[in-house]
C-alpha atoms as a PDB file:
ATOM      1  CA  UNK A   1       0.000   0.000   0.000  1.00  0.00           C
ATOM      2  CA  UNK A   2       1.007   3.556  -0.823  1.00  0.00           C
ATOM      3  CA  UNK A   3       0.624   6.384   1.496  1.00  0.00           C
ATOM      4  CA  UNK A   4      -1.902   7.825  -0.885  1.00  0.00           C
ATOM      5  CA  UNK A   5      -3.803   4.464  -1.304  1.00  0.00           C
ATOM      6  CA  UNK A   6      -4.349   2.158  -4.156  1.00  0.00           C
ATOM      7  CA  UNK A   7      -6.691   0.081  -5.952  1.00  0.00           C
ATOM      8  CA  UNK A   8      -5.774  -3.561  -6.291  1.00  0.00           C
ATOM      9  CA  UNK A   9      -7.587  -6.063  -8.180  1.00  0.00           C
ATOM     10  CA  UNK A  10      -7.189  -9.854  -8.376  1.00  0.00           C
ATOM     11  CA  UNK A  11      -8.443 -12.520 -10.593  1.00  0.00           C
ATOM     12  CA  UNK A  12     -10.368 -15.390  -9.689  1.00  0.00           C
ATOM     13  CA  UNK A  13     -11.696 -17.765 -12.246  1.00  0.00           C
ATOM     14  CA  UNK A  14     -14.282 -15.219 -13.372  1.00  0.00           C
ATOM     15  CA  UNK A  15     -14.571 -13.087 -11.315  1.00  0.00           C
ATOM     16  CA  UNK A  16     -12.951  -9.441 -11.093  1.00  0.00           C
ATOM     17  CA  UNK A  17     -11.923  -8.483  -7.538  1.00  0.00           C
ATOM     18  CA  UNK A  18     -11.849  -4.918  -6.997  1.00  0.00           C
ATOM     19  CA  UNK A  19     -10.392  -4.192  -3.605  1.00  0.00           C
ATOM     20  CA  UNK A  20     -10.182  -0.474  -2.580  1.00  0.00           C
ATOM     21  CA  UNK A  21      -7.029   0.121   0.322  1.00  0.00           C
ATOM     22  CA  UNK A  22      -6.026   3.404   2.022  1.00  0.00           C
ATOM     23  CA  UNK A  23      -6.421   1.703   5.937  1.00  0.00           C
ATOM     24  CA  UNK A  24      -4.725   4.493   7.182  1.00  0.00           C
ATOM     25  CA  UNK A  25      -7.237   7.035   6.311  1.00  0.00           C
ATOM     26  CA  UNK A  26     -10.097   4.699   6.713  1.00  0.00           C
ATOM     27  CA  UNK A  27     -10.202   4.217   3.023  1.00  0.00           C
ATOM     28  CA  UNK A  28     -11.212   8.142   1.788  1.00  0.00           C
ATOM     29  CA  UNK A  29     -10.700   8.073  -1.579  1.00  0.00           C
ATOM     30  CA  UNK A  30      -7.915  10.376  -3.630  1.00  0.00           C
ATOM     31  CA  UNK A  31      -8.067  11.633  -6.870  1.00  0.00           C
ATOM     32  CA  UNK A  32      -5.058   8.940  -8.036  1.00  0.00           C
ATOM     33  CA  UNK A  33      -7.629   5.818  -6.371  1.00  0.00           C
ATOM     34  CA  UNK A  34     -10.974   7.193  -8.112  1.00  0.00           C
ATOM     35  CA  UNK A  35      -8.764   6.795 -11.674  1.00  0.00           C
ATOM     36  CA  UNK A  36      -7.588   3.564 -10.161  1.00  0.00           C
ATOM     37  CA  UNK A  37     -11.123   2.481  -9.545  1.00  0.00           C
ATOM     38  CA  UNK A  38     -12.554   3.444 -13.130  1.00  0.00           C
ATOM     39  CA  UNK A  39      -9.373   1.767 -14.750  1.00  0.00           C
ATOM     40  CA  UNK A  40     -10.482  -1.344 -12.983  1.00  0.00           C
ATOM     41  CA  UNK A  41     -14.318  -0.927 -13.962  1.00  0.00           C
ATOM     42  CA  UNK A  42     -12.800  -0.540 -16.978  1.00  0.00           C
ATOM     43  CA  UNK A  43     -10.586  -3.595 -17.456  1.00  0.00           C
ATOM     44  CA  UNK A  44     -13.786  -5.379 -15.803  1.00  0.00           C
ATOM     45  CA  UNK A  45     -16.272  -4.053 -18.323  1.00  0.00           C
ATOM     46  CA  UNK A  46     -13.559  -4.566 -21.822  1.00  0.00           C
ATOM     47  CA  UNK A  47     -12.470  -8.313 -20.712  1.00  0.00           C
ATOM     48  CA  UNK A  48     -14.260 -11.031 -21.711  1.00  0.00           C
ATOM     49  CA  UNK A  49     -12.887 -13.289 -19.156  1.00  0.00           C
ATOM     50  CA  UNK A  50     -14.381 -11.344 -16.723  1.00  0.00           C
ATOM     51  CA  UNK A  51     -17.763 -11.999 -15.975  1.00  0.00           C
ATOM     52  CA  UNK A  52     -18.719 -10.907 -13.023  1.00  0.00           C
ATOM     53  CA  UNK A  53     -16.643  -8.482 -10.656  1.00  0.00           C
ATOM     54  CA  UNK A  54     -16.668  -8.421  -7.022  1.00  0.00           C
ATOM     55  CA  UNK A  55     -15.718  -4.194  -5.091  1.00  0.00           C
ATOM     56  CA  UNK A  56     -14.677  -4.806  -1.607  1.00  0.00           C
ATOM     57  CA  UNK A  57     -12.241  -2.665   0.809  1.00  0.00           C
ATOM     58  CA  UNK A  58      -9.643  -3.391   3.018  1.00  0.00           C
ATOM     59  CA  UNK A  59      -9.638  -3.094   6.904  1.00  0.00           C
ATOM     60  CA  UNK A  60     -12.605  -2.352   9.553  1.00  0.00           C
ATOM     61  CA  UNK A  61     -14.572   0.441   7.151  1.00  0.00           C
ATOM     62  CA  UNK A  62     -15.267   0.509   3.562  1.00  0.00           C
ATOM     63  CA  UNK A  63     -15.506   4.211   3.033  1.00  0.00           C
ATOM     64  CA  UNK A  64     -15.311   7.563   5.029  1.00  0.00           C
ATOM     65  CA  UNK A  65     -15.809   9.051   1.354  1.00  0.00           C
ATOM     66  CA  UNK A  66     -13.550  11.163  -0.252  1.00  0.00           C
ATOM     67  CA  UNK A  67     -10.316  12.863   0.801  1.00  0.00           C
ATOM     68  CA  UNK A  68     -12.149  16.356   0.353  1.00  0.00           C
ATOM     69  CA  UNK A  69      -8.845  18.971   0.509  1.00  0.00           C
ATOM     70  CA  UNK A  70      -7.741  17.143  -2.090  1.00  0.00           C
ATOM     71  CA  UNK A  71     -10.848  17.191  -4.410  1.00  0.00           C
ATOM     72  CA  UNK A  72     -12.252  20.488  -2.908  1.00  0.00           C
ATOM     73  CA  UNK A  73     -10.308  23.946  -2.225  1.00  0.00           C
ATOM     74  CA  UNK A  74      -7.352  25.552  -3.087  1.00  0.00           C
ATOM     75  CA  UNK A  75      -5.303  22.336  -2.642  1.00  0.00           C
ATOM     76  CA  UNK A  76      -7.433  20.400  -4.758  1.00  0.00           C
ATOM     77  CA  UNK A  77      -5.697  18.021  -7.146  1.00  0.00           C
ATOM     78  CA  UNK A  78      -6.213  17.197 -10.847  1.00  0.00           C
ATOM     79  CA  UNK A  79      -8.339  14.641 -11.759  1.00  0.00           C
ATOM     80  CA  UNK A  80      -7.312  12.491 -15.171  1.00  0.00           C
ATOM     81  CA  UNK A  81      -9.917  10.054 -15.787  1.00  0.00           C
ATOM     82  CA  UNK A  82      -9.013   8.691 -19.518  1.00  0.00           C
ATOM     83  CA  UNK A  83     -12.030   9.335 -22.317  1.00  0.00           C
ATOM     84  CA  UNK A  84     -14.065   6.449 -22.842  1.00  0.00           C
ATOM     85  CA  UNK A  85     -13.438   4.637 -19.165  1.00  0.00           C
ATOM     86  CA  UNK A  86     -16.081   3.100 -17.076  1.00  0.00           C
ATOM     87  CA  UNK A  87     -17.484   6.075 -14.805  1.00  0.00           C
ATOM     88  CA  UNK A  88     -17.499   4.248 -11.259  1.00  0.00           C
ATOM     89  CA  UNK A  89     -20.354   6.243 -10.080  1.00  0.00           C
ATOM     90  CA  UNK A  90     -22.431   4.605 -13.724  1.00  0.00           C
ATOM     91  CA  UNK A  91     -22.887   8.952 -14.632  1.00  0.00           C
ATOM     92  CA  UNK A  92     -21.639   8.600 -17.553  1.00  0.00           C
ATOM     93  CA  UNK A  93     -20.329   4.826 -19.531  1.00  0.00           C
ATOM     94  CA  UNK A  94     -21.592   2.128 -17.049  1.00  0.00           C
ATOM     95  CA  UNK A  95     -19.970  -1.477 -16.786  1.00  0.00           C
ATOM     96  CA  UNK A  96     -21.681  -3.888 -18.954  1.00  0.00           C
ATOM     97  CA  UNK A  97     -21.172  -6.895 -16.043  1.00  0.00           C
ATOM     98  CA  UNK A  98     -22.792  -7.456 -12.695  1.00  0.00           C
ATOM     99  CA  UNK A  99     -21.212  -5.601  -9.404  1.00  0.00           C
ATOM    100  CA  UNK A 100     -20.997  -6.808  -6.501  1.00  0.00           C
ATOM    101  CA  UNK A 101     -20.295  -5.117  -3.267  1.00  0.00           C
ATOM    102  CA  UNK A 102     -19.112  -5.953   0.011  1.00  0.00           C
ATOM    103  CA  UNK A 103     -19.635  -3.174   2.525  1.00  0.00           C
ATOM    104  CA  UNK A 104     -18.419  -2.990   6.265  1.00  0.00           C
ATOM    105  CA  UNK A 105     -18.284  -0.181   9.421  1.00  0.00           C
ATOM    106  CA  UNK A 106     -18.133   2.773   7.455  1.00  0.00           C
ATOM    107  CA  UNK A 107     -20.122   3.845   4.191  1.00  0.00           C
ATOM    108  CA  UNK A 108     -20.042   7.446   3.714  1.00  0.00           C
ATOM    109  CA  UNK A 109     -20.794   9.582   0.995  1.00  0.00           C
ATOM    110  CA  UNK A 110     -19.454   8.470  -1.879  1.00  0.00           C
ATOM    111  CA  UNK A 111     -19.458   5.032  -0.127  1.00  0.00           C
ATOM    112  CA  UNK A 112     -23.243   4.372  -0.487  1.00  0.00           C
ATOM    113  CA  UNK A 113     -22.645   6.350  -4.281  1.00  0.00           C
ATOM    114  CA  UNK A 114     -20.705   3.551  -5.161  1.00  0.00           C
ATOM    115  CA  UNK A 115     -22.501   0.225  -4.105  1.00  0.00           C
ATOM    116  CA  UNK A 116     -26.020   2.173  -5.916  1.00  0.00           C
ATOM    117  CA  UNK A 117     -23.853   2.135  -8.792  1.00  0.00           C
ATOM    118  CA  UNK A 118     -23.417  -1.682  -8.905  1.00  0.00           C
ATOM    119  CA  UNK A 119     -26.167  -4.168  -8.901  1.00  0.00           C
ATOM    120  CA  UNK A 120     -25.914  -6.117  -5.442  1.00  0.00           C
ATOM    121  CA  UNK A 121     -24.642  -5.579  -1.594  1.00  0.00           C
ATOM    122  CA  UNK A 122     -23.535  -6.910   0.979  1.00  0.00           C
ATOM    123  CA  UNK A 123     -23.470  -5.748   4.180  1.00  0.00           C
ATOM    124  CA  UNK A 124     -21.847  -6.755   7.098  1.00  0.00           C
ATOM    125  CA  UNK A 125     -23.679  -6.287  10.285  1.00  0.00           C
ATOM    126  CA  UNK A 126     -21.409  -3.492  11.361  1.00  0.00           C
ATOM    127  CA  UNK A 127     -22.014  -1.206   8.548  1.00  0.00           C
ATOM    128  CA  UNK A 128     -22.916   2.082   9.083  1.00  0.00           C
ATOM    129  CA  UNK A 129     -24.532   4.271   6.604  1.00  0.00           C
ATOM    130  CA  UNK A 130     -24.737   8.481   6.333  1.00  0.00           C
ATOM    131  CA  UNK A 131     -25.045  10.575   3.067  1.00  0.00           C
ATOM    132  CA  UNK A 132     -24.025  14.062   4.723  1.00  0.00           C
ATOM    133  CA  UNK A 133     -22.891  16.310   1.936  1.00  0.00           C
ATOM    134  CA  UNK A 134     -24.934  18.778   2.838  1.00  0.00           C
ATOM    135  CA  UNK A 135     -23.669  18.851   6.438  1.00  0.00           C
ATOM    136  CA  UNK A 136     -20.092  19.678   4.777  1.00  0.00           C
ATOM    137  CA  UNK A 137     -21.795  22.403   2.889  1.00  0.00           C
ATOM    138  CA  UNK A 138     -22.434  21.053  -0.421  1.00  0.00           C
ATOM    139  CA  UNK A 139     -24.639  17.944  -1.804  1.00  0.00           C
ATOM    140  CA  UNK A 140     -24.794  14.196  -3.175  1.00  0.00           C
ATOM    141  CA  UNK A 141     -22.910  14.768  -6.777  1.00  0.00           C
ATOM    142  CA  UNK A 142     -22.072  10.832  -7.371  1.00  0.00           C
ATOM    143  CA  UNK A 143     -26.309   9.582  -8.333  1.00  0.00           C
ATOM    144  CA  UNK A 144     -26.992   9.533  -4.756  1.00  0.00           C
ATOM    145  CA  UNK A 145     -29.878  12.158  -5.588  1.00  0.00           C
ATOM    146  CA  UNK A 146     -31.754   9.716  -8.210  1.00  0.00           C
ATOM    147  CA  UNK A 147     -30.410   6.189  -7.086  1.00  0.00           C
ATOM    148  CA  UNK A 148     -31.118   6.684  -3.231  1.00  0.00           C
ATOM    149  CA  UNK A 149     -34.935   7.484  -4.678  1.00  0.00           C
ATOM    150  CA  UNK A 150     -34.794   4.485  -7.070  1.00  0.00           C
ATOM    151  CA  UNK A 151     -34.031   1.869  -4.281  1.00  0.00           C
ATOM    152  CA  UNK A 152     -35.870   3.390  -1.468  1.00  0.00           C
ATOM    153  CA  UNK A 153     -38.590   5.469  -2.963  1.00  0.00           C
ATOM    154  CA  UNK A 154     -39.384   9.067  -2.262  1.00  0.00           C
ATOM    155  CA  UNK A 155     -39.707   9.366   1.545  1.00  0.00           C
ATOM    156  CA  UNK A 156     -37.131   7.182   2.502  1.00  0.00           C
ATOM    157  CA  UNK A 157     -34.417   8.399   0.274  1.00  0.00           C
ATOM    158  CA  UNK A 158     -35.496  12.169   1.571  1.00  0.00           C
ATOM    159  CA  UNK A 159     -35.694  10.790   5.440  1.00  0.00           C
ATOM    160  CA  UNK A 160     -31.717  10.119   4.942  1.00  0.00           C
ATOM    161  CA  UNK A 161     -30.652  12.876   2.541  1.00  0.00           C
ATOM    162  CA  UNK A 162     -32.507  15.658   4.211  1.00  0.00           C
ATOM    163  CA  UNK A 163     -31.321  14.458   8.280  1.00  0.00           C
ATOM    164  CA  UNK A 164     -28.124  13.722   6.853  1.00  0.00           C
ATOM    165  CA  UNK A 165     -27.946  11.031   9.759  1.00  0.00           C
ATOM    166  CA  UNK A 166     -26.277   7.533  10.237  1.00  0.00           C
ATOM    167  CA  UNK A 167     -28.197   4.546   9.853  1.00  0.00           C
ATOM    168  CA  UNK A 168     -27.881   0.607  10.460  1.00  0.00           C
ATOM    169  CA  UNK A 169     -27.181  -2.158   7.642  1.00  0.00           C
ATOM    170  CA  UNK A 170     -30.649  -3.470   9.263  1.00  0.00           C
ATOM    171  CA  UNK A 171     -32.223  -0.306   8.028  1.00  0.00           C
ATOM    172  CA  UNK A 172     -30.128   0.029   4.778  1.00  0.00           C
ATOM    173  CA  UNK A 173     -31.497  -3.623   3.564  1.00  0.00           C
ATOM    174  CA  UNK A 174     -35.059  -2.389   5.356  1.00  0.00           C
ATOM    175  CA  UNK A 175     -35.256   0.313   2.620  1.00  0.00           C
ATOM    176  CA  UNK A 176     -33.674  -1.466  -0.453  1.00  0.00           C
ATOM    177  CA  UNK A 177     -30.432  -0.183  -0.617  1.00  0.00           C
ATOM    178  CA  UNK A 178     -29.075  -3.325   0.918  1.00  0.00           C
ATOM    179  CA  UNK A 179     -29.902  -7.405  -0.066  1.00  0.00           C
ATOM    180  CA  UNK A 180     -28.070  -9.110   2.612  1.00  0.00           C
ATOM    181  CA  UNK A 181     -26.362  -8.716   5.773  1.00  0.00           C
ATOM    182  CA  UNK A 182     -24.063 -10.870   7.439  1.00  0.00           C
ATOM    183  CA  UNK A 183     -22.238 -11.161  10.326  1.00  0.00           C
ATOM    184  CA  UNK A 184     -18.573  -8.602  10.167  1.00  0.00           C
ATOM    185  CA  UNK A 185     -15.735 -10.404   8.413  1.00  0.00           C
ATOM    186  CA  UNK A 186     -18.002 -12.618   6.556  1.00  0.00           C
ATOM    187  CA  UNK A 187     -19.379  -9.501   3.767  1.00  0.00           C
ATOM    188  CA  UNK A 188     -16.595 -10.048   1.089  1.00  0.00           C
ATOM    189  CA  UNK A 189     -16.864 -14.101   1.095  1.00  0.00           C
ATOM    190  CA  UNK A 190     -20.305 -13.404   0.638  1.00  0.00           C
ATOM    191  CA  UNK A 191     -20.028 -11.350  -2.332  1.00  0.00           C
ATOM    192  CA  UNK A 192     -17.486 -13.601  -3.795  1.00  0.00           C
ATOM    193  CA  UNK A 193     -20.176 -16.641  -3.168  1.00  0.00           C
ATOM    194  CA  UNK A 194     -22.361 -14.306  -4.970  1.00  0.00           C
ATOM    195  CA  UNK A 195     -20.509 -13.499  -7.785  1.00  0.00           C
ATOM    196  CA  UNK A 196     -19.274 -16.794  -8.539  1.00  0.00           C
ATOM    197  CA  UNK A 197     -23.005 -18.272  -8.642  1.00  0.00           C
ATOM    198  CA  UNK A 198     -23.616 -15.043 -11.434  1.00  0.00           C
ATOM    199  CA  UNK A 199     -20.771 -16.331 -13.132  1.00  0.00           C
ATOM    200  CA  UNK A 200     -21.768 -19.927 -13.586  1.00  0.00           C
ATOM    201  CA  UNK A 201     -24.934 -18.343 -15.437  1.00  0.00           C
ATOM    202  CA  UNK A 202     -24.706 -17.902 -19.083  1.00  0.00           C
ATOM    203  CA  UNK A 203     -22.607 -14.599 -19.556  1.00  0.00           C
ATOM    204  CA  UNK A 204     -24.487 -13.005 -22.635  1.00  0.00           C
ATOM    205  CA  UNK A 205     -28.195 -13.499 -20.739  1.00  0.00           C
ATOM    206  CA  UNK A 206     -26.577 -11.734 -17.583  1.00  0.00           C
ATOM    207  CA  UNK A 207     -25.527  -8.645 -19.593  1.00  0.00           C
ATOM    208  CA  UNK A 208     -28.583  -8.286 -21.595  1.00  0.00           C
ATOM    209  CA  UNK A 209     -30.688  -8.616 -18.876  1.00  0.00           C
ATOM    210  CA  UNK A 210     -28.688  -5.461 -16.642  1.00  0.00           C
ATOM    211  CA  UNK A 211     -28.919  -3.859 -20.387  1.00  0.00           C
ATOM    212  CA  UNK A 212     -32.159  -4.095 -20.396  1.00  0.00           C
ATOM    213  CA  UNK A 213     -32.898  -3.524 -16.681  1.00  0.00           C
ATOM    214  CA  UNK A 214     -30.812  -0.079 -17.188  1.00  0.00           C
ATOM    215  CA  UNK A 215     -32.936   0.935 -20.227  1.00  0.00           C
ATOM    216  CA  UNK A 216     -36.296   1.166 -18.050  1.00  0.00           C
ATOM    217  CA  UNK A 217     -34.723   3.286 -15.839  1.00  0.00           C
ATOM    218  CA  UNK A 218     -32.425   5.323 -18.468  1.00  0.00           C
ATOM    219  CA  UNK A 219     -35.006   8.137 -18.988  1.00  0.00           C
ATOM    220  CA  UNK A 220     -35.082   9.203 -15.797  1.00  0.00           C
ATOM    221  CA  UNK A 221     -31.289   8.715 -14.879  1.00  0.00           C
ATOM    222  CA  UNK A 222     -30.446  10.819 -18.477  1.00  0.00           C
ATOM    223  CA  UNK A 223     -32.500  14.099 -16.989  1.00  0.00           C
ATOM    224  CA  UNK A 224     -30.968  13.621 -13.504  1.00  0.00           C
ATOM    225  CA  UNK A 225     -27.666  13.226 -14.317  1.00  0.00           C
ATOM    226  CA  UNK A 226     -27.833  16.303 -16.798  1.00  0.00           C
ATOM    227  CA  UNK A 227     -28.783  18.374 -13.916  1.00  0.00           C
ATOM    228  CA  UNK A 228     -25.723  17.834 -11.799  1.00  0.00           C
ATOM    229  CA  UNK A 229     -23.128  20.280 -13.484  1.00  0.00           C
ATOM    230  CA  UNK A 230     -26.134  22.724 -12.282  1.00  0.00           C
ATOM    231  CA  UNK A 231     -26.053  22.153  -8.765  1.00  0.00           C
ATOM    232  CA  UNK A 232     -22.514  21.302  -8.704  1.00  0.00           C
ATOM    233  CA  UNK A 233     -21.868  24.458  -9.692  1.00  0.00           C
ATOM    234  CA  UNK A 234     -24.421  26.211  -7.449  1.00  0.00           C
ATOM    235  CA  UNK A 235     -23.532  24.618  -4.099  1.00  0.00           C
ATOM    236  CA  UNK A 236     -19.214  24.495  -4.702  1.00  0.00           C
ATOM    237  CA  UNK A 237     -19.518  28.229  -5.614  1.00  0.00           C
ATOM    238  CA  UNK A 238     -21.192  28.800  -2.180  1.00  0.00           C
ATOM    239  CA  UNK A 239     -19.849  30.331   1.145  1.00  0.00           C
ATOM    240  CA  UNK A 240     -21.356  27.329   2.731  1.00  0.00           C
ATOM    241  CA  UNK A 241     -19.252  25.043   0.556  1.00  0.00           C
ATOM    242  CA  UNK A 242     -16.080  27.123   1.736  1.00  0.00           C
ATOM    243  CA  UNK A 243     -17.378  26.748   5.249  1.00  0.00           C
ATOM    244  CA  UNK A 244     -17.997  22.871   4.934  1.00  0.00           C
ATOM    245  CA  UNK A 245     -14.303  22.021   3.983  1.00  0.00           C
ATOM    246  CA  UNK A 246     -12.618  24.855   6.843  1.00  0.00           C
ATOM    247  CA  UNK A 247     -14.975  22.719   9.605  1.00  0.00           C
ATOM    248  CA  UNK A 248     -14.104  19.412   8.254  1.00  0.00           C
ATOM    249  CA  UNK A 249     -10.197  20.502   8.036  1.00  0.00           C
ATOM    250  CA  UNK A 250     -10.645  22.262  11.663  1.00  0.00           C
ATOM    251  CA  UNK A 251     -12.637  19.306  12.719  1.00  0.00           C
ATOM    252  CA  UNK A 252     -15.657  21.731  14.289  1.00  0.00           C
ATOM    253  CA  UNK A 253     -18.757  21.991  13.437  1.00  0.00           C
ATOM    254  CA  UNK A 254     -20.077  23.799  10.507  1.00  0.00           C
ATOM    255  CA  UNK A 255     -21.942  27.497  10.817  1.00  0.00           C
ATOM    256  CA  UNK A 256     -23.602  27.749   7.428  1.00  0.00           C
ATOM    257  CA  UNK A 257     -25.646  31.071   6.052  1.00  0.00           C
ATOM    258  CA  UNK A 258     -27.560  29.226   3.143  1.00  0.00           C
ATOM    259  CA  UNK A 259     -25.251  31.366   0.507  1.00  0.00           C
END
């Protein structure tokens, strides 16, 4: 592992294991991992070996989200994602193969933007859930603000991305958002289980059938994606945004004007 982090993968049979690893910073994600991650989507979605791949994390959480100085602010870092890659957060080219994910403790932010990008999750027991971009100031930019509303439905998905709060994996599979749980250390076998069972079906009928899945749905996602450059642009503009990032860096809490 680097000090940044890294995204490793590993091969197994057919499946495509996807493991995200920055321990140390309970797995926030850099600029440098989130072009990792979309090369692997990538090398998942082009190989034809690869049936079936499997995102899982490292250590006791899966997520705290992003590494936010370093996306956010004036010591923000380039991001390079190369033109005609698998977006991970499915905004833009989705993978054509089934996604697993294996969730544990924390699953933050971008965390829960992630696994609503795939297809299936598991969660261990100990997961905890919060979308609180709005707490830091700004708002759900990764799908959370269409996908949250297709899995849960309308006052569910606002319940959780208006109160900003924390919530079980008893709650998250409750709601939708979640299809198993399992005891802590057991998540990623699961998934693998999972995955290799997708795998042993045939590989053309599994595509088509996400294809086709995606297309009922595609409407919708087109006019809500399309909008987020406009409130991307309204909320990181904002004092509040500036506000969000000096708490989080000062670790206090937030005192925000609505401007």
């Amino acid at each position: 592992m680097t000090s940044e982090g890294q995204i490793r993968t590993e091969v197994h049979d057919h499946v495509f294991k996807i493991i995200i690893d920055n321990v140390a910073k309970k797995n926030a994600f850099t600029p440098a991992m989130m072009e990792q991650l979309s090369d692997a989507l990538t090398e998942l979605h082009d190989n034809e070996a690869y049936r079936v791949g499997v995102i899982c994390a490292e250590g006791r959480d899966f997520t705290a989200g992003l590494d936010m100085p370093k996306f956010f602010g004036p010591t923000a870092e380039k991001r390079n994602t190369k033109e005609g890659n698998v977006d991970p957060f499915g905004l833009a080219k989705r993978c054509r193969k089934p996604v697993v994910t294996a969730v544990q403790g924390i699953v933050f932010t971008i965390g829960i933007e992630l696994m609503l990008a795939g297809d299936i999750v598991v969660a261990a027991s100990d997961a905890r859930f919060c979308q609180m971009e709005a707490k830091r100031g700004i708002a759900p930019l990764g799908g959370a603000h269409f996908r949250f509303l297709s899995r849960a439905g309308w006052g569910d998905a606002m319940y959780h991305l208006f109160l900003c709060d924390e919530f079980s994996a008893e709650r998250a599979q409750a709601i939708g958002l979640v299809q198993e749980v399992v005891a802590p250390g057991e998540q990623v076998a699961r998934a693998m289980a999972l995955a290799a069972i997708i795998a042993r079906n045939a590989p053309l009928g599994i595509q088509v059938t996400k294809e086709a899945a995606a297309k009922y749905i595609e409407g919708g996602e087109a006019a809500a994606i399309a909008y987020i450059p406009k409130i991307r642009d309204r909320v990181l503009s904002s004092a509040d945004a500036k506000e969000g990032i000096q708490s989080f860096i000062e670790r206090r809490a937030a005192v925000f004007q609505g401007r």
